[in-house]
Protein backbone atom coordinates (compact mmCIF):
# COMPACT_ATOMS: atom_id res chain seq x y z
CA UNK A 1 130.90 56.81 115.58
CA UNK A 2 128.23 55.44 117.73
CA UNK A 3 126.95 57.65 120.76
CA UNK A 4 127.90 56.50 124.17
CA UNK A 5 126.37 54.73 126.66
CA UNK A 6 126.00 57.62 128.98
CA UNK A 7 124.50 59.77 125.85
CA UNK A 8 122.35 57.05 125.61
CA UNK A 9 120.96 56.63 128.69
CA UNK A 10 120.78 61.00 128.82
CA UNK A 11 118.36 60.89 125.73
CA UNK A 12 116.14 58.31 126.85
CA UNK A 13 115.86 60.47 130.46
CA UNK A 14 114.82 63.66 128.55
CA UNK A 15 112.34 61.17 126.66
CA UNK A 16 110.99 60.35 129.66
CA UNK A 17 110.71 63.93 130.88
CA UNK A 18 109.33 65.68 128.52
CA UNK A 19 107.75 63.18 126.25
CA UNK A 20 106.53 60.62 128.56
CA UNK A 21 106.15 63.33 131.33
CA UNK A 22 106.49 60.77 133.82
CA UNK A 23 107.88 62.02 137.87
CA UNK A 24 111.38 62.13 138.72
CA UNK A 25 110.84 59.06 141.04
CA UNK A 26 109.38 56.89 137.68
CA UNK A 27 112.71 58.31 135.75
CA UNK A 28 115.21 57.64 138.30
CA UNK A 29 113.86 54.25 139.02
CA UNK A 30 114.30 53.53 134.71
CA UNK A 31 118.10 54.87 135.32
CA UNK A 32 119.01 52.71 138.04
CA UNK A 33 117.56 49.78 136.57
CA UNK A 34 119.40 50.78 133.47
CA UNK A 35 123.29 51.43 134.68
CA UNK A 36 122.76 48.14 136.83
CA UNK A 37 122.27 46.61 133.10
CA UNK A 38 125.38 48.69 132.25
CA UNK A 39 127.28 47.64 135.29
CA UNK A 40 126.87 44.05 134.91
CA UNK A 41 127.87 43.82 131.28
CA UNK A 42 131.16 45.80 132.39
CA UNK A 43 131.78 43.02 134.12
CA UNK A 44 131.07 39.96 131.91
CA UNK A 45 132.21 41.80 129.08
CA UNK A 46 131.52 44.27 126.25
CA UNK A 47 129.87 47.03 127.83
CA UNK A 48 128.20 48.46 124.87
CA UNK A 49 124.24 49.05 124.92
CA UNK A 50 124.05 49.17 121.22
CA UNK A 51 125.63 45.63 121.24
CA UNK A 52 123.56 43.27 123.31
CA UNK A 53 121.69 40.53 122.15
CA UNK A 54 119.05 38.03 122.84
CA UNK A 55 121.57 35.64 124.79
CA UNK A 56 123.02 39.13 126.85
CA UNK A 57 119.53 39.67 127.99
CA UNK A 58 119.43 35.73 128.84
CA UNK A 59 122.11 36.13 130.79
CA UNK A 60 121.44 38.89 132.93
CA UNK A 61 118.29 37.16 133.58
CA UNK A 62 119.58 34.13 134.43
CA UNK A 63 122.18 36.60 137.30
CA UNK A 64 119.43 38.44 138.55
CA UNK A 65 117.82 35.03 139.89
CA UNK A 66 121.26 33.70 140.76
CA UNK A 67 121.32 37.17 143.15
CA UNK A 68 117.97 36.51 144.77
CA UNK A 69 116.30 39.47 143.10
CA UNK A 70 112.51 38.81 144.19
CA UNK A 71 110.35 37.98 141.16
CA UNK A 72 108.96 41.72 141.08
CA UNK A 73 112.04 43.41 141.03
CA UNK A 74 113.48 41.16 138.18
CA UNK A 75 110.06 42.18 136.44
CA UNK A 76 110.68 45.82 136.77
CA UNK A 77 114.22 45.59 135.93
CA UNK A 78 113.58 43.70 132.43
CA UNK A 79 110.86 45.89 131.89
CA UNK A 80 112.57 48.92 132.07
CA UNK A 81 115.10 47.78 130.24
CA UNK A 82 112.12 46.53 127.47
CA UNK A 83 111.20 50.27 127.26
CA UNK A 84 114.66 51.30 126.88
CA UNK A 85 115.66 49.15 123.91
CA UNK A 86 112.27 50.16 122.38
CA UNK A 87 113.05 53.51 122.64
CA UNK A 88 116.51 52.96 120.77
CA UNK A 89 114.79 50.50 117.93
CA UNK A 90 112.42 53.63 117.33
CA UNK A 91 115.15 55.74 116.91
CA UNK A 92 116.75 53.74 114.87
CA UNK A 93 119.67 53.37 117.51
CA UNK A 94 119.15 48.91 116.87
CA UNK A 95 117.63 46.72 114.32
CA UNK A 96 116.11 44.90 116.91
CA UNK A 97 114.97 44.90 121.14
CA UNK A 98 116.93 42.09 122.75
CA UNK A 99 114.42 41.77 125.55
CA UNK A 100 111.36 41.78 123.74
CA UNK A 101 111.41 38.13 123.50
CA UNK A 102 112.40 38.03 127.26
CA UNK A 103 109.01 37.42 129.51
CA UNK A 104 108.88 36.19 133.23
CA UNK A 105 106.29 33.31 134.17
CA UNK A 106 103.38 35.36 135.43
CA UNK A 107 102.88 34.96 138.82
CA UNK A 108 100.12 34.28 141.18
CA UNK A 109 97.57 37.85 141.54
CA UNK A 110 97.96 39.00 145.37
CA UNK A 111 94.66 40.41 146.57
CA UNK A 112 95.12 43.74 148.13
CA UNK A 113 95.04 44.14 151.85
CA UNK A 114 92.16 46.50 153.08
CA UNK A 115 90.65 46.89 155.92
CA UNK A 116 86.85 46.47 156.82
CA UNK A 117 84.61 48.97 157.57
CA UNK A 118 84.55 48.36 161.71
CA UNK A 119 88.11 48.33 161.61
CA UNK A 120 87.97 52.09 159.80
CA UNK A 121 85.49 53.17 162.47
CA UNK A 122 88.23 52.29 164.70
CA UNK A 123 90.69 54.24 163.02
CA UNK A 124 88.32 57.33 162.74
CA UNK A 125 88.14 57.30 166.57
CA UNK A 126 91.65 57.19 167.45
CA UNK A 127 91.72 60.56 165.12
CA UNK A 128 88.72 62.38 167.52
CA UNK A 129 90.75 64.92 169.08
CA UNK A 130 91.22 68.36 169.99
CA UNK A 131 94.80 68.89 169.60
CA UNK A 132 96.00 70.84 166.37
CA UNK A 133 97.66 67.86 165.11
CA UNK A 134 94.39 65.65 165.71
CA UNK A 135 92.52 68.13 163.63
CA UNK A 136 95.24 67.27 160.81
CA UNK A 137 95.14 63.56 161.30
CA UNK A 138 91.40 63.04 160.68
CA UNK A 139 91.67 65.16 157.61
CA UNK A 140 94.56 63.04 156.16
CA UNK A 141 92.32 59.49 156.83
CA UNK A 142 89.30 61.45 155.70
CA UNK A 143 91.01 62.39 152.54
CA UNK A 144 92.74 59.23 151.43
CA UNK A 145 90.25 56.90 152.66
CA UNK A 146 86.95 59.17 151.33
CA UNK A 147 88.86 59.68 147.90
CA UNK A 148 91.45 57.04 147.04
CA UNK A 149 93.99 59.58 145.85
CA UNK A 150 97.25 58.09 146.14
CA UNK A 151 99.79 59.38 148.99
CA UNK A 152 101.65 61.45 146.75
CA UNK A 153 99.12 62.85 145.36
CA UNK A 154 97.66 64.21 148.48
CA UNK A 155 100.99 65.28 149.78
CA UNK A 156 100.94 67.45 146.57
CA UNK A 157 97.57 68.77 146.87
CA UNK A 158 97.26 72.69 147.70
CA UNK A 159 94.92 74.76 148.41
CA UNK A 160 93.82 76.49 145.13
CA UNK A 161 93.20 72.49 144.32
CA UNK A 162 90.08 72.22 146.44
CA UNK A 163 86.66 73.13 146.36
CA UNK A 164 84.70 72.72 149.49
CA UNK A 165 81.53 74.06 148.09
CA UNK A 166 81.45 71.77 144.87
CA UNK A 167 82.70 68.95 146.74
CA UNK A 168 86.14 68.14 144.27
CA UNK A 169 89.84 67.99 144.16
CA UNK A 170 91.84 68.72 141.29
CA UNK A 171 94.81 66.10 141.65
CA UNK A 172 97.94 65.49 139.69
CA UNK A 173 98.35 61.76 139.15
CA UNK A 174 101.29 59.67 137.34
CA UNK A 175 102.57 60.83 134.16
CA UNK A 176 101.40 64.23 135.56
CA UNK A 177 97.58 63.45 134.20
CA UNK A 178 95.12 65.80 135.97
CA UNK A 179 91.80 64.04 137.12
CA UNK A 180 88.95 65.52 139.14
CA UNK A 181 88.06 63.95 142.31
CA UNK A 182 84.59 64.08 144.31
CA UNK A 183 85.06 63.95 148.03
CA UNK A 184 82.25 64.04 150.62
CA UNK A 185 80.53 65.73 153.92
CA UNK A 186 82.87 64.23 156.23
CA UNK A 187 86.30 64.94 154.19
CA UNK A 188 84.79 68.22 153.56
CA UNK A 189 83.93 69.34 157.43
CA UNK A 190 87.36 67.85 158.09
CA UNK A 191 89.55 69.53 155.69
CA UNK A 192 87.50 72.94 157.02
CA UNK A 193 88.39 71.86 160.80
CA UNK A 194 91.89 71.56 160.09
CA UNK A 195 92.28 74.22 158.14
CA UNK A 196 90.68 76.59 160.65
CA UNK A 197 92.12 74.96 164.04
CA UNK A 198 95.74 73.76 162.66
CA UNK A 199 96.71 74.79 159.46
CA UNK A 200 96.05 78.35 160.20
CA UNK A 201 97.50 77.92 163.99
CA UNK A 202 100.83 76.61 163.14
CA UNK A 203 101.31 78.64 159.74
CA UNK A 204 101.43 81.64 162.02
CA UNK A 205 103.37 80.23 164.84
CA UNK A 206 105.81 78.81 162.55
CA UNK A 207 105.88 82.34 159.98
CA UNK A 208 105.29 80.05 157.25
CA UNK A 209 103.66 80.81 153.87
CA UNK A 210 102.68 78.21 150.99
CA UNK A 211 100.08 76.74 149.39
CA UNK A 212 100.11 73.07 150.20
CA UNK A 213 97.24 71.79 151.96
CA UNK A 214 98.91 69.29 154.49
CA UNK A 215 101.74 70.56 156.70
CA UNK A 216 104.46 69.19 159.79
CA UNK A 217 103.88 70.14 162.96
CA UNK A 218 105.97 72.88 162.07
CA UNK A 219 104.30 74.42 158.88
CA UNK A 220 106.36 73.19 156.39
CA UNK A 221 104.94 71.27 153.42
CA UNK A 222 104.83 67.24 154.69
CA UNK A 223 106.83 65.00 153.55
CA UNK A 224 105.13 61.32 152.40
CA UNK A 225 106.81 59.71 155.35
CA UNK A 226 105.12 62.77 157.36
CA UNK A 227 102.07 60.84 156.47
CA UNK A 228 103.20 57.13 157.07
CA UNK A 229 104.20 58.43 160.64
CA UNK A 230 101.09 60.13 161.48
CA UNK A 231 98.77 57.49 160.21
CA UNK A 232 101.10 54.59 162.28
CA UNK A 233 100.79 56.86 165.21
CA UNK A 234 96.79 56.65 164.60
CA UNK A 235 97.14 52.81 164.46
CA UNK A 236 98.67 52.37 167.62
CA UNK A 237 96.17 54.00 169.80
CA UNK A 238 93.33 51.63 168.79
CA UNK A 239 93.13 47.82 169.54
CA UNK A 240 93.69 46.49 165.99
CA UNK A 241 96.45 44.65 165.35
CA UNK A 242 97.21 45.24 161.44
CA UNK A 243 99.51 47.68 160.17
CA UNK A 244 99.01 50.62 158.43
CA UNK A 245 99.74 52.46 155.22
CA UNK A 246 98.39 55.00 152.51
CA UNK A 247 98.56 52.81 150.41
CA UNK A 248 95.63 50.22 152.34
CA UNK A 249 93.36 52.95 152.62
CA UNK A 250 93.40 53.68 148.74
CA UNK A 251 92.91 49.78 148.42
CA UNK A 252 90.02 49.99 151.02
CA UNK A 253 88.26 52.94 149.08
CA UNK A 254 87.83 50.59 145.92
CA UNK A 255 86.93 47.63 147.78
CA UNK A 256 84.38 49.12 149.33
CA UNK A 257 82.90 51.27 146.76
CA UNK A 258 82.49 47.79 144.46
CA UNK A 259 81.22 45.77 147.50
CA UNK A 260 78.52 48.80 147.54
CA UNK A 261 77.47 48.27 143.63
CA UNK A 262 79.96 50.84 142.48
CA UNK A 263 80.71 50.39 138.74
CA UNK A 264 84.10 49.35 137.81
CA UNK A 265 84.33 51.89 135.27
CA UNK A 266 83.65 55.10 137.78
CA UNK A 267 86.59 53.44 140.14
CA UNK A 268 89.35 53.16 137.77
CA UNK A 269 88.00 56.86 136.39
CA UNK A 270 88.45 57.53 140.70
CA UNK A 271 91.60 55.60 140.80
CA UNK A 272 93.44 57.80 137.91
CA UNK A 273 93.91 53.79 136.60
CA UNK A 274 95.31 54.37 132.91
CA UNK A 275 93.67 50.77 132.08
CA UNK A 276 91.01 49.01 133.54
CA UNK A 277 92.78 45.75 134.39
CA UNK A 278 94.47 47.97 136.84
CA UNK A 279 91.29 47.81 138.69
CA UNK A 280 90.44 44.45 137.96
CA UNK A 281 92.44 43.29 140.91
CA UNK A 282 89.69 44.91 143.16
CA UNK A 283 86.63 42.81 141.90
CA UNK A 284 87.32 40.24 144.56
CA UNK A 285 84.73 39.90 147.56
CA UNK A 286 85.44 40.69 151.16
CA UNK A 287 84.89 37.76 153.78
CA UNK A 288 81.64 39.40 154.86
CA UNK A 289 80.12 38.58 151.19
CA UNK A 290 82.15 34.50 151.39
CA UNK A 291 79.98 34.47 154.92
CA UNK A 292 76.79 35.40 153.41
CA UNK A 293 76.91 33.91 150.01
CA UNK A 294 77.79 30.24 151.73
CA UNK A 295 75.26 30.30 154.33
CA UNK A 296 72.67 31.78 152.00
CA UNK A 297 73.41 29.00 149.13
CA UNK A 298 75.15 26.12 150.60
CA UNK A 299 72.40 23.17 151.87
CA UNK A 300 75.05 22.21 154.77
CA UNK A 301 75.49 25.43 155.65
């Protein structure tokens, strides 16, 4: 008697977890991608995983564009589902993975929005203040803009993670890899700030004890959207226009660590990229190097 779906779908989480080691967020992302698979074939049909084939996959395919699905989520769907079907053919589950034959046109590369180095001067002044909060502000932009780490990652990072005298970070990165990370004078003298004139403060106000780094403005461990709020808060007290998020600040680390001469294989080591076309996407040039390049080279410039 063949398993069920739901057994299924239960094995492949537990390969996830604690053969993949991937986050909770990853797996649960894989699930809901896969019982939306399971959904729609209750609903055109035989709802059987172990009995879909090519034209299924077709199918579904063909319904995800019918329902607007952007072209990245339709991506992540099918590969999810790519990685699921894989995991049954090597379990010998199926003689064969219906959507490994199943490929999206490739798409246009988006560069990565960054921002340029007067506009982070900018944002370093709005986070020049005296207030406990301020002191925790600078050291979240100094972190995530001096290191790159990823907003998770520094929402994660505690205290035992850092040395201040050596300069690194131990953080925990996707698939829970470990990677250490340099940081420099100015993350270093503003971790120590904040540490001394507002982590300390409202630990004590608030009668809190852990051992996460970054806390709310009442002691607890912050949240990721914590961070989003703080940083938009820091964004609307200066002039620029552009919005802000973790995310931009990781993407303005690489950018401007290859504009500087930085080799591409010490930024996807910084990154925690698994491959290096990950950082590939960084190796375009900012406008600043267009500017200089054309009226350096161009006779009509």
């Amino acid at each position: 008697m063949d398993p069920s779906n739901n057994q299924l779908i239960h094995e492949f989480s537990n390969y996830l977890i604690h053969e993949r080691n991937y986050s909770p967020l990853t797996i649960d992302a894989y699930i809901e991608d896969i019982q939306h698979f399971v959904d729609f074939l209750e609903e055109t049909g035989d709802a059987k995983i172990l009995k879909v084939d090519l034209t299924d996959a077709r199918i579904y395919l063909s319904r995800l564009s019918d329902e607007q699905y952007n072209r990245s989520s339709i991506s992540r769907k099918i590969s999810s589902l790519r990685a699921f079907y894989q995991y049954l053919l090597n379990h010998a589950f199926i003689e064969e993975n219906p959507f490994s034959y199943l490929h999206l046109k490739k798409t246009s590369l988006r560069l990565p929005n960054f921002f340029y180095d007067e506009e982070i001067e900018l944002l370093f002044e709005a986070a020049s203040g005296t207030k406990p909060l301020d002191y925790r502000n600078k050291a979240l932009l100094e972190v995530l803009y001096g290191t790159g780490i990823r907003v998770s990652e520094c929402q994660n990072l505690k205290l035992q993670d850092i040395d201040l005298e050596l300069g690194v970070m131990l953080v925990l990165g996707k698939g829970n890899r470990e990677r250490y990370v340099p940081f420099g004078e100015y993350a270093k003298i503003a971790m120590e700030e904040y540490i001394e004139h507002c982590r300390s403060v409202l630990m004590k106000k608030y009668n809190k004890e852990h051992d996460f780094l970054f806390i709310s403005q009442y002691g607890d461990h912050i949240s990721v959207s914590g961070i989003q709020y703080a940083l938009n808060q820091l964004i609307k007290s200066t002039s620029l226009t552009s919005s802000i998020h973790p995310h931009k600040l990781r993407h303005s680390f690489a950018t401007h660590l290859l504009d500087n001469g930085a080799d591409m294989r010490t930024v996807q080591e910084l990154l925690g990229h698994k491959s290096l076309s990950s950082t590939q996407i960084y190796t375009h040039v900012t406008k600043d190097h267009l500017l200089k390049d054309y009226n350096q080279f161009h006779p009509r410039a």
